[in-house]
Protein backbone atom coordinates (compact mmCIF):
# COMPACT_ATOMS: atom_id res chain seq x y z
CA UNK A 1 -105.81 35.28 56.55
CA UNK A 2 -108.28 34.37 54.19
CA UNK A 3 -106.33 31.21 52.25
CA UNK A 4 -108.75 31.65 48.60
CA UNK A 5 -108.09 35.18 48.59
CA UNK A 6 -104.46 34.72 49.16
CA UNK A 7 -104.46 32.40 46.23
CA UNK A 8 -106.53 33.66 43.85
CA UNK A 9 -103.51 36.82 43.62
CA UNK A 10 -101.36 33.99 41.94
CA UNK A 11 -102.34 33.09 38.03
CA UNK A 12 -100.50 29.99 37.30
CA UNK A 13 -98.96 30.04 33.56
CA UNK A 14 -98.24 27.23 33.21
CA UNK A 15 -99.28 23.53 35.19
CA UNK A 16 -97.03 21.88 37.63
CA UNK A 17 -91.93 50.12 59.68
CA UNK A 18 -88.54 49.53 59.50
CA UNK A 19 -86.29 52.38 59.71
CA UNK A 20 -85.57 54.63 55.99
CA UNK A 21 -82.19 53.67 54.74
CA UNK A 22 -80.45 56.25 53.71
CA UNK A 23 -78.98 56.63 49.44
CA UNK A 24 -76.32 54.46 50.46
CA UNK A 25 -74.83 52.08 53.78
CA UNK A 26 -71.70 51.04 54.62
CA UNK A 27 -71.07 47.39 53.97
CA UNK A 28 -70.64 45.48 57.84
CA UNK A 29 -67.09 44.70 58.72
CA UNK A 30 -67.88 41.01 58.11
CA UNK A 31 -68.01 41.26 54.55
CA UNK A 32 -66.23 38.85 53.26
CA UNK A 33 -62.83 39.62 51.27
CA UNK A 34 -62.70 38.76 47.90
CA UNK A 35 -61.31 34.88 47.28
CA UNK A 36 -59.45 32.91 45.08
CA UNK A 37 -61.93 31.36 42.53
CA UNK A 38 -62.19 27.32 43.17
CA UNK A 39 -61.50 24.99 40.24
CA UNK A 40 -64.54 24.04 38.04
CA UNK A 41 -63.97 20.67 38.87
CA UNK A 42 -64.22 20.97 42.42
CA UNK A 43 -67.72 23.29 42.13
CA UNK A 44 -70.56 21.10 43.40
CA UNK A 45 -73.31 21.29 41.03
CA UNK A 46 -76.51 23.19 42.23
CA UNK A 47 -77.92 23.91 38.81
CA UNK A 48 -81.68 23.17 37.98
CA UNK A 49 -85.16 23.18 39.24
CA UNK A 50 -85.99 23.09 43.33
CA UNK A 51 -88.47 22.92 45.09
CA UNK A 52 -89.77 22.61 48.90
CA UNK A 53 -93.20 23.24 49.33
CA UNK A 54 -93.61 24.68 53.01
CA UNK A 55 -95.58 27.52 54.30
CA UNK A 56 -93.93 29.43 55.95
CA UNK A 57 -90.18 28.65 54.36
CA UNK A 58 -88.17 28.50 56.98
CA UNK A 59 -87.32 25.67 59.16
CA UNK A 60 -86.88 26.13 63.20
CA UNK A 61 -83.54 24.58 64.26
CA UNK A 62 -83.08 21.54 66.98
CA UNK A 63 -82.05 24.22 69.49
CA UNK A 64 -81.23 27.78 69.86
CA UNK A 65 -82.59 30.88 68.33
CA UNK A 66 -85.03 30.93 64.98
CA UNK A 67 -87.37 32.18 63.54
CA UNK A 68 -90.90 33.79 64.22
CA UNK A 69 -93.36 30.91 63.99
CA UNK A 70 -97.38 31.10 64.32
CA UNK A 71 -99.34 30.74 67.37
CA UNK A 72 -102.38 30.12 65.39
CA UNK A 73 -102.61 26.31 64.85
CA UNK A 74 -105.01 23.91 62.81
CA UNK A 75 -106.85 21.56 64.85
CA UNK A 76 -106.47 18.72 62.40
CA UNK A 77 -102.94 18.41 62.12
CA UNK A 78 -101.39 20.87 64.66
CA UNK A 79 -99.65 23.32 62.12
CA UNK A 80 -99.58 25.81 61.17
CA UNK A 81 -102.56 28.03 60.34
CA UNK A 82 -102.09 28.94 57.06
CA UNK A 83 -105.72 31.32 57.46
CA UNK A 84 -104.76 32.77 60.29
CA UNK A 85 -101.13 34.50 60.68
CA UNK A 86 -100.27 35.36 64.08
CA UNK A 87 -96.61 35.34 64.96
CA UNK A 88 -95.22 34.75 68.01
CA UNK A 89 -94.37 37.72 69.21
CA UNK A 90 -92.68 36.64 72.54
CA UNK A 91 -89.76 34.87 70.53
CA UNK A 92 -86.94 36.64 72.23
CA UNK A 93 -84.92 37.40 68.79
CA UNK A 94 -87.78 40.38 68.71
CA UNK A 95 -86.48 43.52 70.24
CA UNK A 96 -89.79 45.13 71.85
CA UNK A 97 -91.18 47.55 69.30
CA UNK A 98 -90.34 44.64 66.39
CA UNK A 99 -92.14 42.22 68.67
CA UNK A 100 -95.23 45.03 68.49
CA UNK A 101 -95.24 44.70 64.57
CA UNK A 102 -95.91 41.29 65.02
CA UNK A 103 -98.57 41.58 67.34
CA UNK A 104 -100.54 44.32 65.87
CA UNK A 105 -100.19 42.02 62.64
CA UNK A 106 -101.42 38.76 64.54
CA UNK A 107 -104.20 40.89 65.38
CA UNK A 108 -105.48 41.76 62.56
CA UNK A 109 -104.98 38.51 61.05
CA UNK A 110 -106.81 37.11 63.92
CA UNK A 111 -110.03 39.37 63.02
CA UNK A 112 -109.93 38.26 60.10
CA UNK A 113 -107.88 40.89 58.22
CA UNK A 114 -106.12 39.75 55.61
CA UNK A 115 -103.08 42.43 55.99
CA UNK A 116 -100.64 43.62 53.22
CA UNK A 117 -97.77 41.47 52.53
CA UNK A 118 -94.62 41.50 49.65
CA UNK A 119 -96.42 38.97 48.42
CA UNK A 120 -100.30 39.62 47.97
CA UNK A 121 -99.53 42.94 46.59
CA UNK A 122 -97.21 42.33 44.06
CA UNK A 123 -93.91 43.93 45.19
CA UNK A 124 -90.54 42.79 45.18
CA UNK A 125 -89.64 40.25 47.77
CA UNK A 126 -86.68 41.22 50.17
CA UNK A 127 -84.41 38.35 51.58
CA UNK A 128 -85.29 36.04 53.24
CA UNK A 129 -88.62 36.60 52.42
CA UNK A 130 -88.02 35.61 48.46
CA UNK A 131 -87.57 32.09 49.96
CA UNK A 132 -91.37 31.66 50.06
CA UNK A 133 -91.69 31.21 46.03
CA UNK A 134 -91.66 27.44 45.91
CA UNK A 135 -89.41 26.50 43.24
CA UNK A 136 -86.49 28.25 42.03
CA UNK A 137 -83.66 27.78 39.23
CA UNK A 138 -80.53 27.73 40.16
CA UNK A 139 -78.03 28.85 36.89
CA UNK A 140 -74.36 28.65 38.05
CA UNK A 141 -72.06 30.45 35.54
CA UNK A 142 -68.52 31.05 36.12
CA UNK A 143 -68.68 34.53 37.90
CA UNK A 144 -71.90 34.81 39.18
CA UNK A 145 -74.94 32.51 40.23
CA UNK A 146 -78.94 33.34 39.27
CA UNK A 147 -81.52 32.49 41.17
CA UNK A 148 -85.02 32.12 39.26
CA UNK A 149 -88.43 32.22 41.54
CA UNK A 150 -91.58 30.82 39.89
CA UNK A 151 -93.74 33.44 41.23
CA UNK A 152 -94.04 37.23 39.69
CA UNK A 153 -90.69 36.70 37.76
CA UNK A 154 -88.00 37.44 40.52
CA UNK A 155 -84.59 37.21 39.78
CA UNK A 156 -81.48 37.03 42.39
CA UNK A 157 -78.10 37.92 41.23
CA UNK A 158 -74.76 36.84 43.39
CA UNK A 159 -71.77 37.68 42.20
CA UNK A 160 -68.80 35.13 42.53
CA UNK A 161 -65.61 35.79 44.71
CA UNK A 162 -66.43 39.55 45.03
CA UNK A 163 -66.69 41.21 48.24
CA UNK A 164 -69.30 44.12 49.06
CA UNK A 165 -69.16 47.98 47.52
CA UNK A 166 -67.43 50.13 50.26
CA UNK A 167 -70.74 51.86 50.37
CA UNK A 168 -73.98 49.58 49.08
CA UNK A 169 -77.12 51.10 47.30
CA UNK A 170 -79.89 49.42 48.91
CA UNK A 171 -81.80 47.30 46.36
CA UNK A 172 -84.88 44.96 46.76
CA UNK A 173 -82.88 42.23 47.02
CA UNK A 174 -79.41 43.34 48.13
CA UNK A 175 -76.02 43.00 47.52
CA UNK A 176 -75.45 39.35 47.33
CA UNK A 177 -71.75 37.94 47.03
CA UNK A 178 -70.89 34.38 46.83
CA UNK A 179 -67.91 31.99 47.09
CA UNK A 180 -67.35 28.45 47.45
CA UNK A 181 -66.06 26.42 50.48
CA UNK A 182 -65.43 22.74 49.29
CA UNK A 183 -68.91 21.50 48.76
CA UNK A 184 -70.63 24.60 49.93
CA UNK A 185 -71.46 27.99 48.72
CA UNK A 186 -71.70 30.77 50.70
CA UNK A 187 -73.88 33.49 50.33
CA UNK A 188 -73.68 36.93 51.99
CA UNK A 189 -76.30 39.62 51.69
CA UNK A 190 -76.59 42.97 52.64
CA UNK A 191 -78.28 46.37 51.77
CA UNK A 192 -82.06 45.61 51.45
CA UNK A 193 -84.04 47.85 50.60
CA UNK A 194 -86.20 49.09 53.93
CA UNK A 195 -87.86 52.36 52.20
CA UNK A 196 -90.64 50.49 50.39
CA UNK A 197 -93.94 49.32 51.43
CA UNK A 198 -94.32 46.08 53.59
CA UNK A 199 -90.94 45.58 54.57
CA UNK A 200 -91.36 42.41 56.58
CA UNK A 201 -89.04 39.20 56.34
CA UNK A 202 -91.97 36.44 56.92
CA UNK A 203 -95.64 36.28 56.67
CA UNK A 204 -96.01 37.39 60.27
CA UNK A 205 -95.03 40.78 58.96
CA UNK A 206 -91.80 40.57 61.31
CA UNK A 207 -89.61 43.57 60.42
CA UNK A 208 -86.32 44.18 59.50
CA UNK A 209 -83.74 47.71 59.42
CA UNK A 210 -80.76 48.56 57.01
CA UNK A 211 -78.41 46.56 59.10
CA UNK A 212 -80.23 43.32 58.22
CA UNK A 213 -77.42 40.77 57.21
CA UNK A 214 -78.29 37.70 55.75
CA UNK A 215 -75.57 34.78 55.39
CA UNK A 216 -76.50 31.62 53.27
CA UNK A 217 -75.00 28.08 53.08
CA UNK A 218 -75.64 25.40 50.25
CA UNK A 219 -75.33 21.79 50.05
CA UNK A 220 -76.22 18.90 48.62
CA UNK A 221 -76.89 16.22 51.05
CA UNK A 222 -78.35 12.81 51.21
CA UNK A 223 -81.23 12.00 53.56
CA UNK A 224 -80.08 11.38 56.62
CA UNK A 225 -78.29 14.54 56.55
CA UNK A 226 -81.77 16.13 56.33
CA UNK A 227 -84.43 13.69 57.92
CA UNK A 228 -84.52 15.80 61.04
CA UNK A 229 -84.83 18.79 59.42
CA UNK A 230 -87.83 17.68 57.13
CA UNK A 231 -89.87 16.11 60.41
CA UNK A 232 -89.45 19.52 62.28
CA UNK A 233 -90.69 21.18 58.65
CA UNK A 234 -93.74 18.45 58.99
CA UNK A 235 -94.48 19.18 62.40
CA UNK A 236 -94.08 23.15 61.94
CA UNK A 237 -95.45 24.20 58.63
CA UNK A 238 -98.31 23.36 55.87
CA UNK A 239 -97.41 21.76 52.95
CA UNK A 240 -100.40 22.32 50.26
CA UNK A 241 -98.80 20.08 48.14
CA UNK A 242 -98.96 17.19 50.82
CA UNK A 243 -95.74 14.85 52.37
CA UNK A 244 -92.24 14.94 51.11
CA UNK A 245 -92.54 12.30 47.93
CA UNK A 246 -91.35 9.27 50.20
CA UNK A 247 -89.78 7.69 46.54
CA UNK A 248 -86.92 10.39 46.10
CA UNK A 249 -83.81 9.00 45.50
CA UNK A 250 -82.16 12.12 44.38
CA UNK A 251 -79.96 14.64 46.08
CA UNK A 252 -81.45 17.08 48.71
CA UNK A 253 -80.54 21.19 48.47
CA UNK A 254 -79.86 22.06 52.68
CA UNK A 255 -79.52 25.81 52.89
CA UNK A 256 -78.79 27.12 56.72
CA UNK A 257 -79.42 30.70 57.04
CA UNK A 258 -77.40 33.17 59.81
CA UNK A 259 -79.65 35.92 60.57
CA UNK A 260 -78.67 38.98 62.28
CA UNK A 261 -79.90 43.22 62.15
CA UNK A 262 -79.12 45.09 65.26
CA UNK A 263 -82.00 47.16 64.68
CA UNK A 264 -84.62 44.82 64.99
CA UNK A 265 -83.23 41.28 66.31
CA UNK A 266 -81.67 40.78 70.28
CA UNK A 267 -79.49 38.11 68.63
CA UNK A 268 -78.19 36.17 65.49
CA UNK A 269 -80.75 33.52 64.94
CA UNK A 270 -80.81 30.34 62.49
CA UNK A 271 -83.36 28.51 60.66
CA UNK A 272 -83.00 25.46 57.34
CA UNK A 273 -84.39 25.00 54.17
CA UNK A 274 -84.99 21.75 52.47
CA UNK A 275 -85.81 21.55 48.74
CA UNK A 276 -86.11 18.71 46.53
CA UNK A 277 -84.57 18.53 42.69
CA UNK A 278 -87.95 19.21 40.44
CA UNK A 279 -86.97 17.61 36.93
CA UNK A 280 -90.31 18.34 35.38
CA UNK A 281 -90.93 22.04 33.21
CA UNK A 282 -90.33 25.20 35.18
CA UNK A 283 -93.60 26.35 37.17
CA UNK A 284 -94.36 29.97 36.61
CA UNK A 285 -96.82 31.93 38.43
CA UNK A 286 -97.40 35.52 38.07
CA UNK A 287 -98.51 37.99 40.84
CA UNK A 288 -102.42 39.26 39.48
CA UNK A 289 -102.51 43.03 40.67
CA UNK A 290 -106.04 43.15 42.37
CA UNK A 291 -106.29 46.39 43.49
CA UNK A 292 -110.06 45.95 44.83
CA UNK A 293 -111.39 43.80 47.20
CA UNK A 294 -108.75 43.55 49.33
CA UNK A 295 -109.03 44.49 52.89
CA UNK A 296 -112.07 44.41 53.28
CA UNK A 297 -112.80 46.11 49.95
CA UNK A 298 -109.96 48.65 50.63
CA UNK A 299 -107.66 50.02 47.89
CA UNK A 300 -104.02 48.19 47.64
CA UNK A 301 -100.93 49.88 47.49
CA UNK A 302 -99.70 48.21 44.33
CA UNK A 303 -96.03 49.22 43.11
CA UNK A 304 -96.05 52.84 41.13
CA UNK A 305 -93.88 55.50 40.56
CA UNK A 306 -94.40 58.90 40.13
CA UNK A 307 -91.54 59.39 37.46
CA UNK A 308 -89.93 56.57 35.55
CA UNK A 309 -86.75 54.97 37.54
CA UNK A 310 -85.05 54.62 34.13
């Protein structure tokens, strides 16, 4: 993938296939119930400005299944190739015809294609793809929590001690419910939206169906509780905005994502994300709809609608 192309989609503001769903889906039997609301007093307190600074996002665990990773690798350093996006399509969480998405993709990417993504055209990021923005705001209010991405404006909505709609209308982001055990909050997603353009979970363009299921856990931890986590992240990914600042004394954000969809996975996989409390002004960036030279000079499918959706 061609890295100054990539970049020159994002104007910074300010310095610092997959299977149609249908109208509606049945929530999975795992929703969770809804919960007695936990005292404000016991709430841990995520609010503010994070950041983490990886491409790609996620984190591989120690052991076990996770996620896609590239097979394309920089000489320098070893990881990886932030130019070139070829996925690993013999991870065995790929059922065969997802594992063929990610080839064809690699390939592309590997002659020099720079293919579509949620990301370089503009459209709404599904979960956990939305994890790629950089920073984000977390705003904890007493019956929901909002998320706030720096890039193109996104906004996640959980709401608090709710369970999922009987039936769910598929969104871009999904139905998100939330609750609070002890120290952690639990997120659990369903009902992305698969009937849009580029519905891919990763830059690797690894797909996803209308049984994806996405299950979140948040904490803040000290260092120790993370260190392992962050030299896997150093090892795996590039960080354009170099090492983790080796002077932070503050709390880190751990979120451990459960990852399951019977339509495109074998198996429930896991992967982490580390971010670190950003107490400076709010990045924003905003997505810059090229619509030329892209793909080898090739029109892109930028988000329209034939009648307003209002």
């Amino acid at each position: 993938m061609n890295l100054h192309r990539h970049l020159l989609l994002l104007v910074t503001l300010t310095a610092a296939a997959a299977t149609p769903a249908a109208g509606q889906q049945a929530a999975p039997a795992a929703a969770p119930a809804q919960r007695v609301a936990q005292s404000s007093a016991s709430v841990p307190d995520f609010s503010g400005v994070w950041r983490h600074g990886n491409l790609p996002w996620l984190l591989p665990p120690a052991s076990g299944p996770g996620p896609v990773t590239n097979r394309s690798r920089t000489k320098d350093t070893g990881v990886s190739n932030y130019d070139q996006l070829v996925g690993d399509y013999t991870n065995p969480i790929l059922q065969p015809w997802a594992a063929d998405v990610v080839k064809k993709k690699g390939e592309l990417s590997l002659a020099g294609v720079t293919f579509s993504s949620p990301s370089n055209t503009c459209w709404p990021n599904p979960v956990p793809y939305l994890f790629k923005h950089m920073a984000m705001q977390m705003v904890q209010l007493p019956d929901r929590i909002v998320m706030l991405f720096n890039e193109n404006h996104e906004v996640r909505r959980v709401r608090l001690n709710q369970p999922h709609p009987a039936k769910v209308t598929p969104s871009w982001h999904g139905d998100a419910v939330g609750h609070y055990e002890g120290d952690t909050l639990v997120i659990d997603t369903v009902g992305i939206r698969t009937d849009r353009p580029h519905a891919m979970i990763d830059l690797f363009g690894t797909p996803y169906t209308e049984k994806l299921h996405v299950v979140e856990r948040y904490r803040l931890v000290d260092y120790d509780e993370v260190k392992e986590a962050m030299q896997r992240g150093t090892k795996e990914n590039w960080r354009p905005g170099g090492p983790y600042n080796p002077n932070y004394k503050d709390k880190y954000l751990q979120v451990q994502f459960t990852i399951e969809d019977a339509g495109a996975f074998t198996m429930p996989w896991t992967a982490t994300m580390v971010y670190l409390r950003d107490r400076n002004e709010f990045p924003e960036q905003s997505c810059a709809e090229n619509r030329f030279a892209f793909h080898h000079n090739a029109d892109a499918d930028l988000p329209h609608a034939d009648k307003p959706d209002f």
